[in-house]
PDB file of N, CA and C in Angstrom:
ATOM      1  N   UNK A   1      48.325 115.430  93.139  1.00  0.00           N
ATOM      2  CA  UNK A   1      49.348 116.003  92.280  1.00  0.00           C
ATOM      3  C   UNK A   1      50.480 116.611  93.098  1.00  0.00           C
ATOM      4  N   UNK A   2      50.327 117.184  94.233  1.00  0.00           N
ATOM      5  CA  UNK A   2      50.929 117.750  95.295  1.00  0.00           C
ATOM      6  C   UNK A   2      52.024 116.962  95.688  1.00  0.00           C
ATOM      7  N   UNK A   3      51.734 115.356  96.013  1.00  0.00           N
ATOM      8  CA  UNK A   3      52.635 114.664  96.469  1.00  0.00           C
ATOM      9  C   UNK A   3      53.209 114.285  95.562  1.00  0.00           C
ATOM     10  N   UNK A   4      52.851 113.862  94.429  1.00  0.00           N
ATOM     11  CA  UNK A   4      53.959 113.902  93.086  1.00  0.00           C
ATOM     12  C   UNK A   4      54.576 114.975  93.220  1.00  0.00           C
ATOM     13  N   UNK A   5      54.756 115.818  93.162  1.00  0.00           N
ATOM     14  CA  UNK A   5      55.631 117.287  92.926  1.00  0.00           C
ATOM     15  C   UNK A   5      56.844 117.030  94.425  1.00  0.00           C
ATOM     16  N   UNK A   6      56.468 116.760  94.886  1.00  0.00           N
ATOM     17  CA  UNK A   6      57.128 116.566  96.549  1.00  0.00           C
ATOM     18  C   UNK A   6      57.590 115.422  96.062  1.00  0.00           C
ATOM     19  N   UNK A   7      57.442 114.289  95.896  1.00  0.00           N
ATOM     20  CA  UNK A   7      58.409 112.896  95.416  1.00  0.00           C
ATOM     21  C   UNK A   7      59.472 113.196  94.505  1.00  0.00           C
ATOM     22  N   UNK A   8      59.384 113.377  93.272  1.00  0.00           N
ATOM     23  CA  UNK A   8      60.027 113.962  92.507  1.00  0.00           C
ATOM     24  C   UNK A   8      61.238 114.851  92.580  1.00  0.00           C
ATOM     25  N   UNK A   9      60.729 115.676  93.721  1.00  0.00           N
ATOM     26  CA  UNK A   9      61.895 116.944  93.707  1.00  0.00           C
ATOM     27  C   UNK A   9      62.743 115.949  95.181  1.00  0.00           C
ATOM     28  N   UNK A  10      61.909 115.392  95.851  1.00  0.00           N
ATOM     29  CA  UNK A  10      63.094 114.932  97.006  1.00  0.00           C
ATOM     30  C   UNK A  10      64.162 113.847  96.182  1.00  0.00           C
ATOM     31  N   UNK A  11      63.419 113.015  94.752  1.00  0.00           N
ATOM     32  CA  UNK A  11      64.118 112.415  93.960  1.00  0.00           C
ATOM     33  C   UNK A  11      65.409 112.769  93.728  1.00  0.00           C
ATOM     34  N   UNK A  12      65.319 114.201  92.893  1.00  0.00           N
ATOM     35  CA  UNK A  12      65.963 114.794  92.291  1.00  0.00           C
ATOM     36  C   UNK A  12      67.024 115.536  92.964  1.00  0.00           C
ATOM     37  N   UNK A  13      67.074 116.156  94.511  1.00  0.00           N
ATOM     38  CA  UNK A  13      67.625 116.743  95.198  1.00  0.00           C
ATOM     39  C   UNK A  13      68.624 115.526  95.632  1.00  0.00           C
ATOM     40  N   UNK A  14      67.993 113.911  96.193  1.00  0.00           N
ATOM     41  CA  UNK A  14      68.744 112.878  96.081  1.00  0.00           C
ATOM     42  C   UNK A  14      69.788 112.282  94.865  1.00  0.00           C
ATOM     43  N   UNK A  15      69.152 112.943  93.656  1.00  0.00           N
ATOM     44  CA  UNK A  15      70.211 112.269  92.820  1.00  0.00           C
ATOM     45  C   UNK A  15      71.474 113.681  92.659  1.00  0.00           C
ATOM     46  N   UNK A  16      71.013 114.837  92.766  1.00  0.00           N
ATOM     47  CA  UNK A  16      72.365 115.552  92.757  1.00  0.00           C
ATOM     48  C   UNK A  16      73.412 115.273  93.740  1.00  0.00           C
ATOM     49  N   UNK A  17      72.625 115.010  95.035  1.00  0.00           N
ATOM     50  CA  UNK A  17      73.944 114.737  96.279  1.00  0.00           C
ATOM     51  C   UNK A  17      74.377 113.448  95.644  1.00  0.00           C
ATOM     52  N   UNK A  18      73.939 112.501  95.083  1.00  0.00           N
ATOM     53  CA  UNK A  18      74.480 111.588  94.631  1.00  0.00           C
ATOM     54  C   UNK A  18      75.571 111.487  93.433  1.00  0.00           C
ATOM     55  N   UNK A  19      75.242 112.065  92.483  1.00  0.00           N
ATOM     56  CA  UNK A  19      75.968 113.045  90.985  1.00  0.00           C
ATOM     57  C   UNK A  19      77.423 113.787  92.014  1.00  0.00           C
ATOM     58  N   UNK A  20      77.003 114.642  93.098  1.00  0.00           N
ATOM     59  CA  UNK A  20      78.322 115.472  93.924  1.00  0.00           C
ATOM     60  C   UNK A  20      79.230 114.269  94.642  1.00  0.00           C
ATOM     61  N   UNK A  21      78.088 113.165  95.322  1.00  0.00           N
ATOM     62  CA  UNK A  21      79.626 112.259  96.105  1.00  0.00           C
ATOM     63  C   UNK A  21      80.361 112.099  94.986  1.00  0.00           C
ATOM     64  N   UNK A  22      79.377 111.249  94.040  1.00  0.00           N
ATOM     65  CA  UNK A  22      80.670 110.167  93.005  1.00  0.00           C
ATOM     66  C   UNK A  22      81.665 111.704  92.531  1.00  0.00           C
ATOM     67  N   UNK A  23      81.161 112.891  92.097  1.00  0.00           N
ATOM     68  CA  UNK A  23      82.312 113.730  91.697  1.00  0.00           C
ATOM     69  C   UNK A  23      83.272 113.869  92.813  1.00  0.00           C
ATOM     70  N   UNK A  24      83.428 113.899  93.975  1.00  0.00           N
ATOM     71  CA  UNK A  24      84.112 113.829  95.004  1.00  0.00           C
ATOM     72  C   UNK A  24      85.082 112.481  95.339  1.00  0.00           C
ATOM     73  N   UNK A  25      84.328 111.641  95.502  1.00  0.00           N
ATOM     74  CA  UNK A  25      85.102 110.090  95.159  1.00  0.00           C
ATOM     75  C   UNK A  25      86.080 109.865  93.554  1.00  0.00           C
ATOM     76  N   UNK A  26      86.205 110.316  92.645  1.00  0.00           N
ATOM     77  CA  UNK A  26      86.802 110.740  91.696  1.00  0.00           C
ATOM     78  C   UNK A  26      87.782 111.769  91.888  1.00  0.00           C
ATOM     79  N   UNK A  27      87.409 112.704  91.793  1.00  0.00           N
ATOM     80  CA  UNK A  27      88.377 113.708  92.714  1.00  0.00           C
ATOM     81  C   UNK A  27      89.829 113.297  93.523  1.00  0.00           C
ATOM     82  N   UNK A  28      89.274 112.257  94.878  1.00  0.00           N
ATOM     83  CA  UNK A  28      90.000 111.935  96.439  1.00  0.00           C
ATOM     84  C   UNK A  28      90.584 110.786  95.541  1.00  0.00           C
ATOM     85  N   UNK A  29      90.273 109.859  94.567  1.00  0.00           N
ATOM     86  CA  UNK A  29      91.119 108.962  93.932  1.00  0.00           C
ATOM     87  C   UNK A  29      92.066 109.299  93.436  1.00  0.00           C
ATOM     88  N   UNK A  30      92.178 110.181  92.599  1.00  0.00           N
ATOM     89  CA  UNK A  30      93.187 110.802  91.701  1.00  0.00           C
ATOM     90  C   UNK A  30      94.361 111.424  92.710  1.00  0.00           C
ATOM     91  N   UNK A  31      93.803 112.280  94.082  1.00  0.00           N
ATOM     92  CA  UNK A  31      94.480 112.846  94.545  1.00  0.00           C
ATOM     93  C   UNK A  31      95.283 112.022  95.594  1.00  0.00           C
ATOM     94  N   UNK A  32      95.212 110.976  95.820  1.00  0.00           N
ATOM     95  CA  UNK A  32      95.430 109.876  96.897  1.00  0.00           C
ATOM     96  C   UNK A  32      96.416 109.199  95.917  1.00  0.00           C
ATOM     97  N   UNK A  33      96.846 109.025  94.468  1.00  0.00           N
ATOM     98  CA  UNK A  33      98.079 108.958  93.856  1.00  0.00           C
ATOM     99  C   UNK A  33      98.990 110.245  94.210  1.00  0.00           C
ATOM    100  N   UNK A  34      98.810 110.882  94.230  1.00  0.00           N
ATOM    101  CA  UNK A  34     100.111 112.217  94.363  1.00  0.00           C
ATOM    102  C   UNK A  34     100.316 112.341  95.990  1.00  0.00           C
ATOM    103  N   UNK A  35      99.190 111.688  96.796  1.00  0.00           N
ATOM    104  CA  UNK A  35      99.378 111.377  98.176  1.00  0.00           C
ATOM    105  C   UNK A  35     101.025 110.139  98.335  1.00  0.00           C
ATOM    106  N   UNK A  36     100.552 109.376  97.655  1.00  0.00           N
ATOM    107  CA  UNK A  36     101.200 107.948  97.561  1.00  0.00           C
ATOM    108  C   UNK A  36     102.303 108.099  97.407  1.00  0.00           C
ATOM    109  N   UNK A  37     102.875 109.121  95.685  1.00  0.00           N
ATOM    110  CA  UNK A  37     103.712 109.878  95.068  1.00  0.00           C
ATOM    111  C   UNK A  37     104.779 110.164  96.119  1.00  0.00           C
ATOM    112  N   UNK A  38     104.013 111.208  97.289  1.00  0.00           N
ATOM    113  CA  UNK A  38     104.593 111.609  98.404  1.00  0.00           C
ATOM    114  C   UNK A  38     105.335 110.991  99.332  1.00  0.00           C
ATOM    115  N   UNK A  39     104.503 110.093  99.990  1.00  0.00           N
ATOM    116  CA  UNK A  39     104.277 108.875 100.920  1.00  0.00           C
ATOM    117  C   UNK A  39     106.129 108.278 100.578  1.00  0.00           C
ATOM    118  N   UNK A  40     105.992 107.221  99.043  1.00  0.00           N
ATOM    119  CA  UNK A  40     106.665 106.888  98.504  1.00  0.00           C
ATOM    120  C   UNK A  40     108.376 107.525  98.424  1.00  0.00           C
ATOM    121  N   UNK A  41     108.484 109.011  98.039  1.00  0.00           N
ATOM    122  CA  UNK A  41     109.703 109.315  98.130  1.00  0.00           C
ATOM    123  C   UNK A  41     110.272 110.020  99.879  1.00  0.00           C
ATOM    124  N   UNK A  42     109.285 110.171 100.283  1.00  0.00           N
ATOM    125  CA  UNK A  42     109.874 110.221 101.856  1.00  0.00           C
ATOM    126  C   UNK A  42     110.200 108.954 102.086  1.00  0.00           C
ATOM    127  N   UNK A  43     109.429 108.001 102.078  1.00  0.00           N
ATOM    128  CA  UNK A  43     110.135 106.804 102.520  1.00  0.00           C
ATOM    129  C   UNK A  43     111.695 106.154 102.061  1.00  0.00           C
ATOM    130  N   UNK A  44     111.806 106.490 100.589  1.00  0.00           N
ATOM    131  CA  UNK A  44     112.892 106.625 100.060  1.00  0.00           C
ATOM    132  C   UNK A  44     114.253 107.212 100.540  1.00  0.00           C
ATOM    133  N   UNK A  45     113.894 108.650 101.245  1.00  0.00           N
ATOM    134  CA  UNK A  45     114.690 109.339 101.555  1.00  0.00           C
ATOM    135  C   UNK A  45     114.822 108.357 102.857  1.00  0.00           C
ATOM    136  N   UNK A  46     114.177 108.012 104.025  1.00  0.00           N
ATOM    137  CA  UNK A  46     114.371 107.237 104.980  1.00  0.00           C
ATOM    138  C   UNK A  46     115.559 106.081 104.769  1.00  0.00           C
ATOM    139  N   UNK A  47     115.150 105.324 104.018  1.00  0.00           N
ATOM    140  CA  UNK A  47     116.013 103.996 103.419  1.00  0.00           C
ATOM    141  C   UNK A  47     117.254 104.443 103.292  1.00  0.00           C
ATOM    142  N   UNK A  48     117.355 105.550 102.345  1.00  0.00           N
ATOM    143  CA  UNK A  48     119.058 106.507 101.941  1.00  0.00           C
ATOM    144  C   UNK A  48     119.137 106.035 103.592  1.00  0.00           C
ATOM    145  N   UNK A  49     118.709 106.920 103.972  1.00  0.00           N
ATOM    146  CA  UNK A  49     119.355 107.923 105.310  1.00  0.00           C
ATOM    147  C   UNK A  49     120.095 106.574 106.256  1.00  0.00           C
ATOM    148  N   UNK A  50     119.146 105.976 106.304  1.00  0.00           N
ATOM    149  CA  UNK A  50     119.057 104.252 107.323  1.00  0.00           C
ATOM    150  C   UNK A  50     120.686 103.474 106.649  1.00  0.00           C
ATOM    151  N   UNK A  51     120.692 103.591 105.058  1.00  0.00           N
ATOM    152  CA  UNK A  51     121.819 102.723 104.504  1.00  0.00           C
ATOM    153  C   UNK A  51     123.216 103.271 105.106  1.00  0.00           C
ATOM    154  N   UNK A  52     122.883 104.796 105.246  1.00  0.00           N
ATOM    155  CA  UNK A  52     124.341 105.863 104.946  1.00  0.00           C
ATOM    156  C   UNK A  52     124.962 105.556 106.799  1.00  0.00           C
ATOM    157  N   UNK A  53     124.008 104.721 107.151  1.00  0.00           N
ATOM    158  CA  UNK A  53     123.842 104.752 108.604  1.00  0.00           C
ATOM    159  C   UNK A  53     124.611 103.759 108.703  1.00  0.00           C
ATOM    160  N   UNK A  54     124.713 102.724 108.287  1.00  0.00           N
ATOM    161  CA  UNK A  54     125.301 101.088 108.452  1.00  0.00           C
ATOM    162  C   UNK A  54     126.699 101.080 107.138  1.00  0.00           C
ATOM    163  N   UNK A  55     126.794 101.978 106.212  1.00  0.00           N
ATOM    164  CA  UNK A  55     127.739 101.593 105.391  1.00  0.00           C
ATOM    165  C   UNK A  55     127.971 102.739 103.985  1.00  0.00           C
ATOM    166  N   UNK A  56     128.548 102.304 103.537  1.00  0.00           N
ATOM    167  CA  UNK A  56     129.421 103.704 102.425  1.00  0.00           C
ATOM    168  C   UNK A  56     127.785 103.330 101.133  1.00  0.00           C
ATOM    169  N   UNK A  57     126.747 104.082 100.765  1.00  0.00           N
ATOM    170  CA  UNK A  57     126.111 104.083  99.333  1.00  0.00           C
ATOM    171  C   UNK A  57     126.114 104.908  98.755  1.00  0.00           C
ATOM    172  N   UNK A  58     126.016 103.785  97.307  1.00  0.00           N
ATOM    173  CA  UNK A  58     126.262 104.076  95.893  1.00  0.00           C
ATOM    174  C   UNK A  58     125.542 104.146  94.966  1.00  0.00           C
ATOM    175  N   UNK A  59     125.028 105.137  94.485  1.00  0.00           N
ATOM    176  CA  UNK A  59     123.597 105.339  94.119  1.00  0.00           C
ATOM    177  C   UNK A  59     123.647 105.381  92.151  1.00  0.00           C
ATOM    178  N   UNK A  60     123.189 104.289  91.467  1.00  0.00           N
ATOM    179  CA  UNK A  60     123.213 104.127  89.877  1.00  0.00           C
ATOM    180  C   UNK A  60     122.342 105.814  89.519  1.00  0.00           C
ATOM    181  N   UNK A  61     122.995 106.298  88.874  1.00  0.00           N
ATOM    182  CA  UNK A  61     122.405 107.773  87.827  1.00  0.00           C
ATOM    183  C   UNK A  61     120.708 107.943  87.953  1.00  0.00           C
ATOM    184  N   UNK A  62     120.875 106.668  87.364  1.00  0.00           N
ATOM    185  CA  UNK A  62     118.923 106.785  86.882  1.00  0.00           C
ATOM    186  C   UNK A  62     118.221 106.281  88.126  1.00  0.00           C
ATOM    187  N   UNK A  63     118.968 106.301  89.505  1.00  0.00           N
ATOM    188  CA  UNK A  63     118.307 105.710  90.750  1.00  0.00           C
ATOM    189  C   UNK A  63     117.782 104.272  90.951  1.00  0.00           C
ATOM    190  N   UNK A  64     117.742 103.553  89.969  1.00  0.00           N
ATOM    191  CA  UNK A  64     117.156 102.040  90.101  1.00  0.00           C
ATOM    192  C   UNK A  64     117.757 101.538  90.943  1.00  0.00           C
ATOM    193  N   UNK A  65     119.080 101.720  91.165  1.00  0.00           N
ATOM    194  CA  UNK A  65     119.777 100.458  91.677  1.00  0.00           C
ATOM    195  C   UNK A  65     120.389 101.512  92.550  1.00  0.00           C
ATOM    196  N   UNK A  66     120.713 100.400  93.952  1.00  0.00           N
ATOM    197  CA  UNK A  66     121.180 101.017  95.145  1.00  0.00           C
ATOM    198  C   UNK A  66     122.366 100.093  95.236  1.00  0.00           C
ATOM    199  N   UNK A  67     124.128 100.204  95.859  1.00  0.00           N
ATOM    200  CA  UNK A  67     125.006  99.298  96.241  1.00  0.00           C
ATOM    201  C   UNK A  67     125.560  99.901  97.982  1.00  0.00           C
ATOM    202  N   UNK A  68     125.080  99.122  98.552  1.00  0.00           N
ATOM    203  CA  UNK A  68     125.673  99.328  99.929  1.00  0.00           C
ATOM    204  C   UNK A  68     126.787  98.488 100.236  1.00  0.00           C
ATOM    205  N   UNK A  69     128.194  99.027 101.041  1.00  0.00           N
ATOM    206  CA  UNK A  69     129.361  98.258 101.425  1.00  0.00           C
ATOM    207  C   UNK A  69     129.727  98.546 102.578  1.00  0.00           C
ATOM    208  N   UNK A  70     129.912  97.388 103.413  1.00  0.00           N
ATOM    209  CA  UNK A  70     130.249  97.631 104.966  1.00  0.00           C
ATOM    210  C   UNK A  70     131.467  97.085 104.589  1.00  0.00           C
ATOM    211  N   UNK A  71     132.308  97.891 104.791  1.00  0.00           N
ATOM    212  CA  UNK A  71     134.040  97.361 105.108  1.00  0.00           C
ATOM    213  C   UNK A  71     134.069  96.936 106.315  1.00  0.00           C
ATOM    214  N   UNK A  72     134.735  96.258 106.838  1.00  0.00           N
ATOM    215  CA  UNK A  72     135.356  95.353 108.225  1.00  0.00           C
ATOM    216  C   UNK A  72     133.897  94.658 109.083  1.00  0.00           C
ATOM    217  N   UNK A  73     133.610  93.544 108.830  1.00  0.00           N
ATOM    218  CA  UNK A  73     132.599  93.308 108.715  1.00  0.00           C
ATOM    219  C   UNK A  73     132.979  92.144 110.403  1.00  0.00           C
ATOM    220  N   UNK A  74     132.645  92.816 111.677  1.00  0.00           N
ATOM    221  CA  UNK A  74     133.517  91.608 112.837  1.00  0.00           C
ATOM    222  C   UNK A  74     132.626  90.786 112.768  1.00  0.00           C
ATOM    223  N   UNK A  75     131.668  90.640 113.101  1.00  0.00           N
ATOM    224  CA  UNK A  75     130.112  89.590 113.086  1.00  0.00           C
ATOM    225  C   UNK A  75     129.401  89.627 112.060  1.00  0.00           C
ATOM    226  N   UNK A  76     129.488  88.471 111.432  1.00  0.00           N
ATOM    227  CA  UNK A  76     129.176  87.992 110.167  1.00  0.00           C
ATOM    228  C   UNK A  76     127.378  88.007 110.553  1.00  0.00           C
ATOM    229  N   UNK A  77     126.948  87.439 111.630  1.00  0.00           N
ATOM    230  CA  UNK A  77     125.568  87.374 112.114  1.00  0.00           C
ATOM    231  C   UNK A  77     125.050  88.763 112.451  1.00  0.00           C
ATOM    232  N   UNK A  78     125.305  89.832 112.697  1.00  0.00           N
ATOM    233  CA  UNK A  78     125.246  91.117 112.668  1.00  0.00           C
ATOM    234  C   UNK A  78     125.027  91.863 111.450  1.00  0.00           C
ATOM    235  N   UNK A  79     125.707  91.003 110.479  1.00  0.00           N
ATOM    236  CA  UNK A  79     125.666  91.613 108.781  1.00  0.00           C
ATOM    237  C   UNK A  79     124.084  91.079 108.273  1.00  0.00           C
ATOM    238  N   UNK A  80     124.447  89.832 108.682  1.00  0.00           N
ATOM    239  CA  UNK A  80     123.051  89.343 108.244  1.00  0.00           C
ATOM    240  C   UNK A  80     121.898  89.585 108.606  1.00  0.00           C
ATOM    241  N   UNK A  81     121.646  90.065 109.746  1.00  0.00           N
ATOM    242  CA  UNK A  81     120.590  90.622 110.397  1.00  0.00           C
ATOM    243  C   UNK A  81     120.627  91.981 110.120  1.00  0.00           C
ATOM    244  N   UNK A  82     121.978  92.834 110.031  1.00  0.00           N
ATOM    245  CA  UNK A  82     121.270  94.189 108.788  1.00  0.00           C
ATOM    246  C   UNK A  82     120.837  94.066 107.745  1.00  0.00           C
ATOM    247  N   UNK A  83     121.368  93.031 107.110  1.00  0.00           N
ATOM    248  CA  UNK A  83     120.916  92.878 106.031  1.00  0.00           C
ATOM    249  C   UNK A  83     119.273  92.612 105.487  1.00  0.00           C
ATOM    250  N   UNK A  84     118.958  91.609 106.487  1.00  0.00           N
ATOM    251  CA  UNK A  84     117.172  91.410 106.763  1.00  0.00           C
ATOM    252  C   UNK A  84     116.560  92.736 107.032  1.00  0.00           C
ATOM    253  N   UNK A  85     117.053  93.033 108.105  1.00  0.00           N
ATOM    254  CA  UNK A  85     116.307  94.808 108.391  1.00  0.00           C
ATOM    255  C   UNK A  85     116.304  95.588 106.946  1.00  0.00           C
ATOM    256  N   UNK A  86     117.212  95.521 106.415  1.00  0.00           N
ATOM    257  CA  UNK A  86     117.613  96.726 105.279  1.00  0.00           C
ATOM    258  C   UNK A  86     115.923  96.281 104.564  1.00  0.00           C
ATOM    259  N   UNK A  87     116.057  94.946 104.503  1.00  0.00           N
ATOM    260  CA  UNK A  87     114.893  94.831 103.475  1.00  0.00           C
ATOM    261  C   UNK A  87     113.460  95.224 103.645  1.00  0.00           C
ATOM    262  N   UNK A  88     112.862  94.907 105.252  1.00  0.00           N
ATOM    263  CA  UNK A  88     111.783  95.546 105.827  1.00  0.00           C
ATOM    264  C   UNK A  88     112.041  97.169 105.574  1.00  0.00           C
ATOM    265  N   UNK A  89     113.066  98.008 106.000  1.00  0.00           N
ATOM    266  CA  UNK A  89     113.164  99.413 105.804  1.00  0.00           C
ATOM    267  C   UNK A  89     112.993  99.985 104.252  1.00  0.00           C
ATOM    268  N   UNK A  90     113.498  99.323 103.484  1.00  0.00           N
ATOM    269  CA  UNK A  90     113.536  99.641 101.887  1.00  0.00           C
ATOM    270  C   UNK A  90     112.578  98.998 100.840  1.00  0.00           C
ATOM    271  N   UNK A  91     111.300  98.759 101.472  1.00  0.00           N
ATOM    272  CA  UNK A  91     110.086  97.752 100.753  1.00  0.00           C
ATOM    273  C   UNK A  91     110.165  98.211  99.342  1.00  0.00           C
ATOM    274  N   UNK A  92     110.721  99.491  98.907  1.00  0.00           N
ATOM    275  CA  UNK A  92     110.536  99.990  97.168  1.00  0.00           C
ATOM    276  C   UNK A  92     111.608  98.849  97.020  1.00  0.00           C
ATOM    277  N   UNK A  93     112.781  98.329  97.363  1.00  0.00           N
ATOM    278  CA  UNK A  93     114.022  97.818  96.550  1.00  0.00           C
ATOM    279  C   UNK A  93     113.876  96.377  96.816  1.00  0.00           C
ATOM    280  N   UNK A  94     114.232  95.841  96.233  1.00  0.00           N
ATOM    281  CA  UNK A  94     114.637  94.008  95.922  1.00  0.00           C
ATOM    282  C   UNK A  94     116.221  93.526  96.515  1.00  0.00           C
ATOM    283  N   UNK A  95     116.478  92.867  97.041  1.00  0.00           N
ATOM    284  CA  UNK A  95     117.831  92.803  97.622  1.00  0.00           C
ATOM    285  C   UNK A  95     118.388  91.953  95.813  1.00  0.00           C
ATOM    286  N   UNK A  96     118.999  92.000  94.961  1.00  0.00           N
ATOM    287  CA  UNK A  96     119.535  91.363  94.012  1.00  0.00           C
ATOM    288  C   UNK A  96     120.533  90.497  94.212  1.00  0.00           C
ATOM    289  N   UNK A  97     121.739  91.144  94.782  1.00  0.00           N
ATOM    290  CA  UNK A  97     122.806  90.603  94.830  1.00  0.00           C
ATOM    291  C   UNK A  97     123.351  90.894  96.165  1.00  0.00           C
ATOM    292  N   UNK A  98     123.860  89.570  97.469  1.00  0.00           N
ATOM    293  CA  UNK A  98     124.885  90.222  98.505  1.00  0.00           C
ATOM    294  C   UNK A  98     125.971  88.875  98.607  1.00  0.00           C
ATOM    295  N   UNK A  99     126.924  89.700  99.423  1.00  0.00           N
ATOM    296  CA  UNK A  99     127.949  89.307  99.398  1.00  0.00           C
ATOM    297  C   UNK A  99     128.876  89.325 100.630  1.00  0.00           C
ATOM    298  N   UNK A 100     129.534  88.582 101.278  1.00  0.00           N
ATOM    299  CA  UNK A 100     129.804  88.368 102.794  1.00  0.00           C
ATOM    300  C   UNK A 100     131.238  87.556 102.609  1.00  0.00           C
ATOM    301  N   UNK A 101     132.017  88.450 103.179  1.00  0.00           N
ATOM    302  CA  UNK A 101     133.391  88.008 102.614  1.00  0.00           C
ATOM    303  C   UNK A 101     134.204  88.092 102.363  1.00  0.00           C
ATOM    304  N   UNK A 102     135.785  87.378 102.396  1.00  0.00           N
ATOM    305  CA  UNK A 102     137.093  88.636 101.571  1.00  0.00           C
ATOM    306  C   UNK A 102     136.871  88.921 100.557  1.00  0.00           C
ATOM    307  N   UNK A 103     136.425  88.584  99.704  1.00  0.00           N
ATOM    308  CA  UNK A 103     136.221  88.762  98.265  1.00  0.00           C
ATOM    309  C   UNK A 103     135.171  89.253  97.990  1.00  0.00           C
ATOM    310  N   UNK A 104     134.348  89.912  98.779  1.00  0.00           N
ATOM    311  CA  UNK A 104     133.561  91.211  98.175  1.00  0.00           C
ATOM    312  C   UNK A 104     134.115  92.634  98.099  1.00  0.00           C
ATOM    313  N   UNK A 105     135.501  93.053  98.341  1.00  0.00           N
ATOM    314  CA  UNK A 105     136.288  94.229  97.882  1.00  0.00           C
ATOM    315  C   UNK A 105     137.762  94.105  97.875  1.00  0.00           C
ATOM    316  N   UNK A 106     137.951  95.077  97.487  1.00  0.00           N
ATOM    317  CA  UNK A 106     139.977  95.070  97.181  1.00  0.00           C
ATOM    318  C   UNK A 106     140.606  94.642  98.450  1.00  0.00           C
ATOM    319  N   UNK A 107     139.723  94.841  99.682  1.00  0.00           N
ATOM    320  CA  UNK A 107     141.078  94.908 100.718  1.00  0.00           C
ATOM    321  C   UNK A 107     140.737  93.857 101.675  1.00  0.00           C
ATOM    322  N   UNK A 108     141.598  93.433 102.343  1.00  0.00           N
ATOM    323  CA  UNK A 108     141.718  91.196 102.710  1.00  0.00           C
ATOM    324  C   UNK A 108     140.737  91.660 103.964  1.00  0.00           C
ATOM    325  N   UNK A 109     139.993  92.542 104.669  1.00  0.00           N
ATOM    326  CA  UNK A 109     139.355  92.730 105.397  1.00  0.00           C
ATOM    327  C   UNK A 109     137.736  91.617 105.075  1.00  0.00           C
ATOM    328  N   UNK A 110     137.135  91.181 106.080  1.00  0.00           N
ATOM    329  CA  UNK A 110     135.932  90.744 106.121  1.00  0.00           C
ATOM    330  C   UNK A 110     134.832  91.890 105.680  1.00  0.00           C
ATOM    331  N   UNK A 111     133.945  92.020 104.592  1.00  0.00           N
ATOM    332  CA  UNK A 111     133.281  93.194 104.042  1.00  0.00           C
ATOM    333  C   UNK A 111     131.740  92.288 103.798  1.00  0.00           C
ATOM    334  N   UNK A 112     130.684  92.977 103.808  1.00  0.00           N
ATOM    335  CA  UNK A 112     129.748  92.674 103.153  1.00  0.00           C
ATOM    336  C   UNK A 112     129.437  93.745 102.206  1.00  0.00           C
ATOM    337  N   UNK A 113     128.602  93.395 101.125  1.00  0.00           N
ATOM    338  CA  UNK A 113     128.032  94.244 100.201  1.00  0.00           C
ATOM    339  C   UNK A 113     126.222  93.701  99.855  1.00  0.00           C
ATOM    340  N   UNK A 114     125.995  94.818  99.492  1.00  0.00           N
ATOM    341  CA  UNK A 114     124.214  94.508  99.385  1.00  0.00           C
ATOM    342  C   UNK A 114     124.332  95.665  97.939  1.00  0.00           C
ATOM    343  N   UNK A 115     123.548  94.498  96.812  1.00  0.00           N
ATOM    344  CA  UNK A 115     122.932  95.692  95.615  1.00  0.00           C
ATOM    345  C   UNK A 115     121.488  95.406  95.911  1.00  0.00           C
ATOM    346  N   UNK A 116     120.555  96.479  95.423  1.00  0.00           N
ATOM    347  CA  UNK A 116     119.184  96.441  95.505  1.00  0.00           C
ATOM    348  C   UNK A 116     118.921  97.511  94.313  1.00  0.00           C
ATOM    349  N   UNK A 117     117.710  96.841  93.989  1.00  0.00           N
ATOM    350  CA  UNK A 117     116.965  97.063  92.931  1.00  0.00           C
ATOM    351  C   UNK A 117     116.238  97.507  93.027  1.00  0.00           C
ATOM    352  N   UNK A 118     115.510  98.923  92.231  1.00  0.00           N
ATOM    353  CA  UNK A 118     113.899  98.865  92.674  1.00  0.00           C
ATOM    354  C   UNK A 118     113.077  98.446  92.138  1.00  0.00           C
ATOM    355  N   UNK A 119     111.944  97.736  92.850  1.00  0.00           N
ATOM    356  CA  UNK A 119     110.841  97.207  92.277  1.00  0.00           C
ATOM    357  C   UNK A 119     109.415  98.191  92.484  1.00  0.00           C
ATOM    358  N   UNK A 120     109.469  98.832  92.498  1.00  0.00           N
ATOM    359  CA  UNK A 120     108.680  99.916  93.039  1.00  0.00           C
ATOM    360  C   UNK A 120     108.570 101.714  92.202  1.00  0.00           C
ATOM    361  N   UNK A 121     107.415 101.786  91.544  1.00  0.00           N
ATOM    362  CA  UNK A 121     107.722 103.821  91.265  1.00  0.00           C
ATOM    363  C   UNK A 121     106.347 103.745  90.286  1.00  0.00           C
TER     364      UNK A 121
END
């Protein structure tokens, strides 16, 4: 009867640590979104910071949409290769629309423009 009483309770002492992980694993899930949350708008702020770095941005109200414009644009292959970078740096946004050219602004200068979208929140 002895060792029944001893099985049982080592049972039982096993199923509470077990009952405490999963409450713990529940817990670290929930909190590993507001981690992410975090994660997510620092990186954001990075991207700003990186765009304001290469060209004049223009930021839509409700934040979805980003418009970057490089006026005087000498190396067209230089644009384009910021332009690739921009996209590795800004993984929340979608490149939508760019533009390489006189006719991406008012003035006869060579300009590129980049809109981006977010796909990401």
């Amino acid at each position: 009867m002895k060792k029944r009483a001893i099985i049982g309770t080592v049972f039982f002492l096993t199923a509470i640590s077990q009952f405490a992980s999963g409450g713990y694993l529940i817990y670290s899930a929930s909190d590993n979104q507001s981690v992410r949350d975090r994660q997510m708008a620092q990186l954001e702020k990075q991207c700003i910071a990186s765009l304001k770095q290469v060209g004049r941005v223009f930021r839509s109200p409700d934040g979805q949409n980003v418009s970057l414009l490089v006026g005087n644009a000498k190396d067209p292959r230089k644009a384009l290769s910021d332009a690739s970078a921009i996209s590795l740096i800004c993984p929340m946004y979608q490149m939508v629309e760019a533009c390489l050219g006189d006719d991406c602004s008012a003035g006869k200068s060579v300009t590129w423009a980049l809109k981006l979208e977010r796909i990401v929140r």
